[in-house]
C-alpha atoms as a PDB file:
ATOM      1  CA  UNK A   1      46.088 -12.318  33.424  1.00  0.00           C
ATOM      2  CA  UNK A   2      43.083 -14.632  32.491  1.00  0.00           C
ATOM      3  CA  UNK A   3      43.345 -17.926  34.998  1.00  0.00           C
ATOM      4  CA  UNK A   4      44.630 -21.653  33.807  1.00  0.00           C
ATOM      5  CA  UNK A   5      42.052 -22.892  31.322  1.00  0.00           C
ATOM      6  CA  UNK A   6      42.332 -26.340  32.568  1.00  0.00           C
ATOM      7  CA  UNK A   7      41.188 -24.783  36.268  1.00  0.00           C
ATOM      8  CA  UNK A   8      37.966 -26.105  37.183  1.00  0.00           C
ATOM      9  CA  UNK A   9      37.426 -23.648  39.812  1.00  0.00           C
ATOM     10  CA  UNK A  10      38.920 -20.862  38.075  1.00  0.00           C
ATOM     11  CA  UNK A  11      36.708 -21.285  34.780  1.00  0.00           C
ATOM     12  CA  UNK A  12      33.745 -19.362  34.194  1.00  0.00           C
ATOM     13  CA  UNK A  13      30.310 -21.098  33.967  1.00  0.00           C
ATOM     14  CA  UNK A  14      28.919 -21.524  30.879  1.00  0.00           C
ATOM     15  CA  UNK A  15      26.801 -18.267  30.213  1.00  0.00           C
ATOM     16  CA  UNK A  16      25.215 -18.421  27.130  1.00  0.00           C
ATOM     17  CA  UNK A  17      25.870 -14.758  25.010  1.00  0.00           C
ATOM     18  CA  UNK A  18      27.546 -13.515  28.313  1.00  0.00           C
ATOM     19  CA  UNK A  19      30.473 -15.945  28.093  1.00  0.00           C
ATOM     20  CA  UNK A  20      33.578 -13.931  27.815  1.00  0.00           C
ATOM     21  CA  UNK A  21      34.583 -15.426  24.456  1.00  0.00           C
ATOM     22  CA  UNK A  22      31.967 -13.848  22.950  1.00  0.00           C
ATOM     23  CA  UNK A  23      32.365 -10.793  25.054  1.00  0.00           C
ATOM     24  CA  UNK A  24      35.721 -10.476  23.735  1.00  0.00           C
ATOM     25  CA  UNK A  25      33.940 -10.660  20.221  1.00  0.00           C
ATOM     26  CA  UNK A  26      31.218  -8.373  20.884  1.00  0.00           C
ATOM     27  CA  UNK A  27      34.274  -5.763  22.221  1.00  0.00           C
ATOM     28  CA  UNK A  28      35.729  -6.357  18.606  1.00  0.00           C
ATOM     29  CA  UNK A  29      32.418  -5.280  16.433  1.00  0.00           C
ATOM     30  CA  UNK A  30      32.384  -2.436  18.848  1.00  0.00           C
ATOM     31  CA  UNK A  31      36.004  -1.328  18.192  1.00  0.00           C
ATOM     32  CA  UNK A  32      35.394  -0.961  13.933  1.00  0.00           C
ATOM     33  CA  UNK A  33      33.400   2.374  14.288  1.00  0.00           C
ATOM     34  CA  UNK A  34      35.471   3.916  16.637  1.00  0.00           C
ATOM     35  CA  UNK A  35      38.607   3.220  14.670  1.00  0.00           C
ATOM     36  CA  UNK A  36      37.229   4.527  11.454  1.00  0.00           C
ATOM     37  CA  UNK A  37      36.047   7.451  13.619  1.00  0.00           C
ATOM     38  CA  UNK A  38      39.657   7.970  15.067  1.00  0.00           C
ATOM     39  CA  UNK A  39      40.934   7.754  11.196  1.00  0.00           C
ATOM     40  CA  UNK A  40      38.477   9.766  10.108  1.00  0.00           C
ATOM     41  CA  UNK A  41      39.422  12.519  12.500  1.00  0.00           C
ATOM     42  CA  UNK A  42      41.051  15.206  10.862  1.00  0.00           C
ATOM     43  CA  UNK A  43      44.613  15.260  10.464  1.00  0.00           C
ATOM     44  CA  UNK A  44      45.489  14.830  14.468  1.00  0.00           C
ATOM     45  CA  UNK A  45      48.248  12.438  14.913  1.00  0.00           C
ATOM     46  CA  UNK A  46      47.549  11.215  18.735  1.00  0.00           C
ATOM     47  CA  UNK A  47      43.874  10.564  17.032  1.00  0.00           C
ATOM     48  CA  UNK A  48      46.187   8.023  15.146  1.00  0.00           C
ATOM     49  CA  UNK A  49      47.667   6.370  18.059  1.00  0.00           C
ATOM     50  CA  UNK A  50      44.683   6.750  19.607  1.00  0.00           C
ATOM     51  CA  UNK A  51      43.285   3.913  16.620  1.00  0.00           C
ATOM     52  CA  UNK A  52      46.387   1.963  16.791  1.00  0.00           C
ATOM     53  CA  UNK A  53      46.164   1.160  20.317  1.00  0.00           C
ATOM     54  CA  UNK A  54      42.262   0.046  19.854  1.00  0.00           C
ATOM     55  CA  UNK A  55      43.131  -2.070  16.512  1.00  0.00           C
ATOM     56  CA  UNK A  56      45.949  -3.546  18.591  1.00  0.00           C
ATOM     57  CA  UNK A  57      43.337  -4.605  21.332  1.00  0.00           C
ATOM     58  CA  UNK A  58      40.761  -5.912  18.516  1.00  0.00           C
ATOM     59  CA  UNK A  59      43.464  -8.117  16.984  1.00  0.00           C
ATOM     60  CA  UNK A  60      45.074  -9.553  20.385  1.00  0.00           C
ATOM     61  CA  UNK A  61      40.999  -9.913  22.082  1.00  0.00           C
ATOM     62  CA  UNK A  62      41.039 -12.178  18.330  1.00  0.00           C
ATOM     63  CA  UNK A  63      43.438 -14.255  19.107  1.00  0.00           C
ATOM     64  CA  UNK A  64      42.006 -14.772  22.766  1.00  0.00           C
ATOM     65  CA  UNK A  65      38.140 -15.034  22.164  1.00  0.00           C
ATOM     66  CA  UNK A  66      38.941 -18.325  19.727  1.00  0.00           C
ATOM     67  CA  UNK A  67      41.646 -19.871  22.503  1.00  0.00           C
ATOM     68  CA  UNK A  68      39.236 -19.278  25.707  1.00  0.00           C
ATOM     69  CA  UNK A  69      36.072 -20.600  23.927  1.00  0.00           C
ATOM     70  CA  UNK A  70      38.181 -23.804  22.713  1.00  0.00           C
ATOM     71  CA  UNK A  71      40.128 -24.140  26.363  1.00  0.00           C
ATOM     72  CA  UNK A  72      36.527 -23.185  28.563  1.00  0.00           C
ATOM     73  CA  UNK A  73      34.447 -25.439  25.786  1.00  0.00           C
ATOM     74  CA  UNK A  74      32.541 -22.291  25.430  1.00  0.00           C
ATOM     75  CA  UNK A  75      32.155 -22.422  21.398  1.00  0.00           C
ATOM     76  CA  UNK A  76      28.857 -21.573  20.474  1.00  0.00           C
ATOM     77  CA  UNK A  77      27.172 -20.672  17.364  1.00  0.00           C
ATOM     78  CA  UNK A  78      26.514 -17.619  17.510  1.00  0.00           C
ATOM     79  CA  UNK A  79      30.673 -16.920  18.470  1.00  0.00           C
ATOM     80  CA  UNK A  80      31.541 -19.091  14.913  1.00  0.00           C
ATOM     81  CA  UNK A  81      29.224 -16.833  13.768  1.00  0.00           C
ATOM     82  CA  UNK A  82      30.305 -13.188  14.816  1.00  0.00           C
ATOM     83  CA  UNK A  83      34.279 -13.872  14.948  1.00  0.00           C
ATOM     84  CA  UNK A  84      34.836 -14.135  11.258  1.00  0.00           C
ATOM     85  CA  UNK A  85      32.290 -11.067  11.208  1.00  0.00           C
ATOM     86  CA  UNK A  86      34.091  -9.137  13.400  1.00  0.00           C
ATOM     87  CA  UNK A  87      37.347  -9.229  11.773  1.00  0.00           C
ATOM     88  CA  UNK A  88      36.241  -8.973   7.687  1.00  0.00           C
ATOM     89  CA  UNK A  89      34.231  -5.721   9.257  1.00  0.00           C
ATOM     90  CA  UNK A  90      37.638  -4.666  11.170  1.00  0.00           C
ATOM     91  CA  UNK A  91      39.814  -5.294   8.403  1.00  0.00           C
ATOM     92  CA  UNK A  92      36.994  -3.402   5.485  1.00  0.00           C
ATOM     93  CA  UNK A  93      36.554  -0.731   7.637  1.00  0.00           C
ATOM     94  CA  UNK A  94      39.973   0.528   7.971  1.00  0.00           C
ATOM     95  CA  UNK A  95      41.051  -0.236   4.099  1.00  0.00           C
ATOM     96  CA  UNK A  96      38.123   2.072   3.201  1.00  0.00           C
ATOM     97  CA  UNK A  97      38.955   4.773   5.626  1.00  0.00           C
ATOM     98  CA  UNK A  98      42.580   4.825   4.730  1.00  0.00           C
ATOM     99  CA  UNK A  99      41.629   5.082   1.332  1.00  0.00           C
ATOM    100  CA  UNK A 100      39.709   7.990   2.302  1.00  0.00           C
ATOM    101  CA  UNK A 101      42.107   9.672   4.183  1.00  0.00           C
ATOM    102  CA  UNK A 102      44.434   9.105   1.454  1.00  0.00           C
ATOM    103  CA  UNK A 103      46.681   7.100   3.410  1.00  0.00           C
ATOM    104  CA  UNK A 104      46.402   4.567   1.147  1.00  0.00           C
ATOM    105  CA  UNK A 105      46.882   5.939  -2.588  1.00  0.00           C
ATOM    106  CA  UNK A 106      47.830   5.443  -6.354  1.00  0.00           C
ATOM    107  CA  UNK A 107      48.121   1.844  -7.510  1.00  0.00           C
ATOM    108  CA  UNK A 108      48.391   0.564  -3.774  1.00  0.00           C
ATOM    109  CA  UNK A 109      44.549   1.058  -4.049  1.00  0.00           C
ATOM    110  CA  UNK A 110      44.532  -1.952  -6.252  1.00  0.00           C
ATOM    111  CA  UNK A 111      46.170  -4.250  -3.047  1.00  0.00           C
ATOM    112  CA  UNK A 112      42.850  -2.951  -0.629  1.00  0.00           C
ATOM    113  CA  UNK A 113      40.543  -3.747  -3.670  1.00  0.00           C
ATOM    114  CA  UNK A 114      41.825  -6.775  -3.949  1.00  0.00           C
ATOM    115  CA  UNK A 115      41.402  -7.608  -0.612  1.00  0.00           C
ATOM    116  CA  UNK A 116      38.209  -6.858   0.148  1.00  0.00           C
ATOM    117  CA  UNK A 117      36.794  -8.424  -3.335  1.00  0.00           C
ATOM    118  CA  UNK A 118      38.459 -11.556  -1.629  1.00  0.00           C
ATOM    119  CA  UNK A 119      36.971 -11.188   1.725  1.00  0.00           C
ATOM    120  CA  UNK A 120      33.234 -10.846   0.010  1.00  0.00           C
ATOM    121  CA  UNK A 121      33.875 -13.358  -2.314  1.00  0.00           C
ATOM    122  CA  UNK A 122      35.181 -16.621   0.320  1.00  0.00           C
ATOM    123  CA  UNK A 123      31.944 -14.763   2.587  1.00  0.00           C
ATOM    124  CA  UNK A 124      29.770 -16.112   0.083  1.00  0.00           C
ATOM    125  CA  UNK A 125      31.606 -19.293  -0.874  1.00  0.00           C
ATOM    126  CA  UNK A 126      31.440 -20.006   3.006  1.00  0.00           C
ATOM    127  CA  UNK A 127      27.587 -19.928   2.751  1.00  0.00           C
ATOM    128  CA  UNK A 128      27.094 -21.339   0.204  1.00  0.00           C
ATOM    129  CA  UNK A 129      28.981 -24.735   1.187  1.00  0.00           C
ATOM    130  CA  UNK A 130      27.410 -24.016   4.790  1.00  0.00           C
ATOM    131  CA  UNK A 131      24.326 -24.953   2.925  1.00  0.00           C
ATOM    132  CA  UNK A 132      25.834 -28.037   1.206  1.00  0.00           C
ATOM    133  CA  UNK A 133      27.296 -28.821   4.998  1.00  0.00           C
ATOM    134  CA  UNK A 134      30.656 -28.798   3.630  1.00  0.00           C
ATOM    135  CA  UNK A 135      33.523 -27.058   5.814  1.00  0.00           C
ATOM    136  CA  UNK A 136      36.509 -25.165   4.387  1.00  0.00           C
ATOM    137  CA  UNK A 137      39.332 -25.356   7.186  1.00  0.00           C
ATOM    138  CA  UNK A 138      41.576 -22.313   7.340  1.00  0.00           C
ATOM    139  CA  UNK A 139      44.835 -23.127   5.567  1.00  0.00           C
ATOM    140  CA  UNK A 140      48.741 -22.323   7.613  1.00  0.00           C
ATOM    141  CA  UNK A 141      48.654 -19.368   4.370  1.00  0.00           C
ATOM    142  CA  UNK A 142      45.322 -18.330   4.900  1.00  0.00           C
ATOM    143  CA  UNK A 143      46.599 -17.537   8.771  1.00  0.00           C
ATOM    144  CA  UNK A 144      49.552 -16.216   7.421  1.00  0.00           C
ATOM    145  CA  UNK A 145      48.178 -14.076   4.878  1.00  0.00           C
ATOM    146  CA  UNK A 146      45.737 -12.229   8.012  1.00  0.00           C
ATOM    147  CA  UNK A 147      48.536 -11.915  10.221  1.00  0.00           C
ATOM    148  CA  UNK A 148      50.352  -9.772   7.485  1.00  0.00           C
ATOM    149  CA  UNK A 149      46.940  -7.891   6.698  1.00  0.00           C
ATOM    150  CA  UNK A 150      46.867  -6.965  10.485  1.00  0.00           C
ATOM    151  CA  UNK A 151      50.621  -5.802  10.741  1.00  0.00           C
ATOM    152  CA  UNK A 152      49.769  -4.069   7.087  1.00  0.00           C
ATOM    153  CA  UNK A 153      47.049  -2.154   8.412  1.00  0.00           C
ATOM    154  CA  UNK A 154      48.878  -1.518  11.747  1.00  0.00           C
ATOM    155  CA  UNK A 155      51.537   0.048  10.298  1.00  0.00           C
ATOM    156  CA  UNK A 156      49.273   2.317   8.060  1.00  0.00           C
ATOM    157  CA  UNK A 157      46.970   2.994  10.962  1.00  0.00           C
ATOM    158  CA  UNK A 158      50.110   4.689  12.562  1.00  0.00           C
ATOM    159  CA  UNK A 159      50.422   6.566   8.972  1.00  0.00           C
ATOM    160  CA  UNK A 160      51.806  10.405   9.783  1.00  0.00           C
ATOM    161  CA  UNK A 161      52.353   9.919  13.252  1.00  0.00           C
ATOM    162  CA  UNK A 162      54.460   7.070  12.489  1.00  0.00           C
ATOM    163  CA  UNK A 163      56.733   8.857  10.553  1.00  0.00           C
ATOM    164  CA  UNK A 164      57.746  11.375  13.453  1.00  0.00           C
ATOM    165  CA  UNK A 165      58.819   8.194  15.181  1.00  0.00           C
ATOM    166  CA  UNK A 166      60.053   5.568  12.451  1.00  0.00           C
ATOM    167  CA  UNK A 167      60.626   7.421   8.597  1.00  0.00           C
ATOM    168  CA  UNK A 168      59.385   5.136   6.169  1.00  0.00           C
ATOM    169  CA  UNK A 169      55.832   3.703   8.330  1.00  0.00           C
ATOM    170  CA  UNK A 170      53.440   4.332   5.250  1.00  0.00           C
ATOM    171  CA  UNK A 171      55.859   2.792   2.671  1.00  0.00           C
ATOM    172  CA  UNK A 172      56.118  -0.385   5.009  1.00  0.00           C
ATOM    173  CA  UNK A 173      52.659  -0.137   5.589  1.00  0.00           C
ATOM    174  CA  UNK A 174      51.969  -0.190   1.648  1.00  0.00           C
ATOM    175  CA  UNK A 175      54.600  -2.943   0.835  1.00  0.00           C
ATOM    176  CA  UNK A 176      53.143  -5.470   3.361  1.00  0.00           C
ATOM    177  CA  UNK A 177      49.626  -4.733   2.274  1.00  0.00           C
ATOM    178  CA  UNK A 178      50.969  -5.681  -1.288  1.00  0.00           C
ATOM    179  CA  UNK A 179      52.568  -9.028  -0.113  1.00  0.00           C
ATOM    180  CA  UNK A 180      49.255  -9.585   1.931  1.00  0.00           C
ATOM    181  CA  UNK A 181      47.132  -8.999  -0.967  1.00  0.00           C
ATOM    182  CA  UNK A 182      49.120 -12.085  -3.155  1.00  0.00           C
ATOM    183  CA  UNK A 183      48.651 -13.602  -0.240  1.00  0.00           C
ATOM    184  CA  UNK A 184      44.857 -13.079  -0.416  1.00  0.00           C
ATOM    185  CA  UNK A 185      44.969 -13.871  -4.355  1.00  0.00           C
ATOM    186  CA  UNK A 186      46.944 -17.217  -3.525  1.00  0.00           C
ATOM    187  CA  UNK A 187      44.374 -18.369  -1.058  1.00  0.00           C
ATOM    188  CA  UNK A 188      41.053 -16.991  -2.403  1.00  0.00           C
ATOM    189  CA  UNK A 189      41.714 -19.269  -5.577  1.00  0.00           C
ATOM    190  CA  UNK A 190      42.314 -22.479  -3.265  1.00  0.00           C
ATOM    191  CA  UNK A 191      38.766 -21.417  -1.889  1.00  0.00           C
ATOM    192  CA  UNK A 192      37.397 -20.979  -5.036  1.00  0.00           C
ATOM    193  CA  UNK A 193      38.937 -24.077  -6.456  1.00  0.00           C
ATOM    194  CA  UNK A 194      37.204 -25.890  -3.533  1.00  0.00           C
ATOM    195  CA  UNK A 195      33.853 -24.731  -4.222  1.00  0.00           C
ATOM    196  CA  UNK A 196      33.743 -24.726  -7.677  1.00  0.00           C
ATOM    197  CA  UNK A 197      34.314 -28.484  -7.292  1.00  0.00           C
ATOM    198  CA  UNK A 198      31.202 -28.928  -5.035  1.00  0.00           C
ATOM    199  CA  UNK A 199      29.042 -26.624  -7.674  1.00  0.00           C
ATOM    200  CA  UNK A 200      29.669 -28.725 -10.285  1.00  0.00           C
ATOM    201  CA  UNK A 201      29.413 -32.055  -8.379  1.00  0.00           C
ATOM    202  CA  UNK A 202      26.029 -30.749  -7.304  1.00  0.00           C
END
């Protein structure tokens, strides 16, 4: 149980990289590689569970790191910096792998290209108006839209050894990755609407 943000005596001191915000984040980066490793195992299904259980961790320490840092007034730079990081690398890294693996096939393909064109694309939008000190704030769809990415990827994570346990885990996995992907269409253009407006202005 983490202790009562609002307890003075229970909150951490303010510890630069060390807070545990960014610790959470660091844990995150760490996780991405030893997903795709699990995924990349061969064809071992407790290997599968064995990734599930670490990209469930990397997507609750997500929701965590962001809350503690806000509640603790530990928000630093460098943790603006790395969370978005962590989770486009999280999110690339098992796409590509399941691609590999063939868990991901056929025209489903197009959802993860999609998706990661996206992810690039707003990447470099966000710099760009960084430059121009002009924020984008993170729409309700844009949460809603990596919230179904996450369950998307969950579900496909589980693949094969989902199957013994619920028949029909890949096909969910691929038809939630397809609604995520509109999803990623839908909000990439409200992005891109918002900094074409500040390229031409400029």
């Amino acid at each position: 149980m983490f202790p009562h943000p609002m307890s003075s005596s229970s909150s951490p001191t303010k510890s630069g990289y060390w807070n545990l915000p960014n610790i959470l984040t660091y844990g995150r980066v760490v996780a991405v590689p030893i997903v795709a490793a699990c995924l990349f195992w061969p064809e071992t299904l407790w290997m599968r569970w064995v990734a599930l259980a670490l990209f469930t961790l990397a997507g609750i320490t997500d929701f965590f790191d962001g809350y503690l840092a806000r509640a603790w007034a530990q928000q630093s730079s460098l943790g603006r910096m790395l969370d978005p990081i962590a989770d486009k690398l999280l999110v690339a890294a098992c796409l590509l792998v399941l691609v590999y693996n063939q868990t991901i096939t056929g025209f489903s393909v197009w959802a993860a290209i999609v998706i990661l064109c996206r992810e690039i694309l707003v990447s470099g939008l966000r710099e760009y108006l960084a430059e121009l000190r002009v924020s984008v704030p993170v729409t309700k769809v844009a949460k809603w839209k990596t919230t179904m990415q996450l369950i998307a990827l969950g579900f496909l994570i589980a693949g094969r050894a989902g199957e013994t346990i619920l028949p029909g885990t890949i096909a969910i996995g691929l038809t939630l990755l397809w609604v995520a992907a509109l999803l990623t269409l839908y909000t990439g253009w409200d992005y891109m609407k918002a900094g074409f407006k500040h390229v031409v202005d400029e």
